[in-house]
Protein backbone atom coordinates (compact mmCIF):
# COMPACT_ATOMS: atom_id res chain seq x y z
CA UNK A 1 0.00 0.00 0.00
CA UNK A 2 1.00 3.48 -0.23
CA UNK A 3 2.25 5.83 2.42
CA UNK A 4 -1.01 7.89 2.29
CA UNK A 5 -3.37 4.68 2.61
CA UNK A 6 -1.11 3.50 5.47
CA UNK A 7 -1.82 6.97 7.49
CA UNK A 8 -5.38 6.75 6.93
CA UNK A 9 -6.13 3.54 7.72
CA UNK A 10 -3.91 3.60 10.60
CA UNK A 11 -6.13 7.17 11.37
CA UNK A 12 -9.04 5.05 11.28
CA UNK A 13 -7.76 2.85 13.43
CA UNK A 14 -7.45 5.09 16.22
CA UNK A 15 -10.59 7.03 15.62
CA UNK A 16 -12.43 3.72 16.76
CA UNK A 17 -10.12 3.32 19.19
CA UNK A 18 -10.58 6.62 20.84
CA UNK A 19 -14.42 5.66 20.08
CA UNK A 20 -14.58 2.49 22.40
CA UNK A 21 -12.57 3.83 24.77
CA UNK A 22 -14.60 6.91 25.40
CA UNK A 23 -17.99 5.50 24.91
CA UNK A 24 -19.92 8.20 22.94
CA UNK A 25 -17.97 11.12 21.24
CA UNK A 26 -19.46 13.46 19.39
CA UNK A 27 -17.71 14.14 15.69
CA UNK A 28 -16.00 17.73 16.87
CA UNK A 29 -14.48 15.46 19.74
CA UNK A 30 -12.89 13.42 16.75
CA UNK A 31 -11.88 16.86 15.01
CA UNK A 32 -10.23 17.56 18.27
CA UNK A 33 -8.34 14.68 19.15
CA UNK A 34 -6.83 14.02 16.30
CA UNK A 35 -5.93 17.71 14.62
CA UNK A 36 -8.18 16.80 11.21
CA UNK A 37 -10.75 18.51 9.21
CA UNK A 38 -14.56 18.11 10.00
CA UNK A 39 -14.52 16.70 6.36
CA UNK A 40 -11.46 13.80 6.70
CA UNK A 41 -13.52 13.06 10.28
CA UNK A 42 -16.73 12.40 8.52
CA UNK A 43 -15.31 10.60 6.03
CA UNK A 44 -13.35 8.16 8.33
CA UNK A 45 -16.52 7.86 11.03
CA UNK A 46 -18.60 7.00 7.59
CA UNK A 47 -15.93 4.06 6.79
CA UNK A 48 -16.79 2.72 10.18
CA UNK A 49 -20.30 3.42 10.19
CA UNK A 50 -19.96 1.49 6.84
CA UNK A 51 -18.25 -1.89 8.54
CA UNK A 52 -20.86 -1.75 11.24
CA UNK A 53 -18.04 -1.31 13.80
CA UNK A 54 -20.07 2.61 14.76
CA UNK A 55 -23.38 3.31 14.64
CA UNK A 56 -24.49 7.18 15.35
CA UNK A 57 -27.75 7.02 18.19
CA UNK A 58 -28.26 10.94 17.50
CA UNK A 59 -26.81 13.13 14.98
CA UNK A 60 -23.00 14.53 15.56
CA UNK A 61 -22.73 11.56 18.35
CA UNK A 62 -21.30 8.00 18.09
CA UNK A 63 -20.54 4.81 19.60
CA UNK A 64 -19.18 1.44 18.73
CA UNK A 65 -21.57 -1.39 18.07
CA UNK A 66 -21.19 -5.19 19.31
CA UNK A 67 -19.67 -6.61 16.59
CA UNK A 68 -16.73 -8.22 17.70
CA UNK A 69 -13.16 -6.90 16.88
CA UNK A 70 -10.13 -7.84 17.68
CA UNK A 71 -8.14 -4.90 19.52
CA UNK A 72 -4.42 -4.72 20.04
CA UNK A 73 -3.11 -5.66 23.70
């Protein structure tokens, strides 16, 4: 893969990490934590959304679902 998929996915990655870790974060919390655009945000919480790994209860807010994942130790 190239250098720019490997940041993003990685990016990904840690957006649904910071997800189940916090319980429900609200897309500007994403913005926040990770110094990115509202844009690249919505575009990487729509990637998870799209895996069923995020689901978003109210708008602006989400939270992981229970499909299983494997997380790092």
């Amino acid at each position: 893969m190239n250098p720019a998929t490997d940041r993003m996915l990685t990016r990904i990655k840690d957006v649904y990490l910071f997800i189940h870790g916090n319980g429900t974060v609200t897309t500007e919390n994403v913005v926040q934590e990770f110094s990115i655009t509202a844009r690249t945000a919505q575009r990487d919480l729509n990637v998870l959304e799209y895996n069923d790994l995020i689901t978003s209860p109210v708008r602006g807010q989400w939270t992981t679902t229970a499909r299983k994942v494997k997380l790092p130790s």
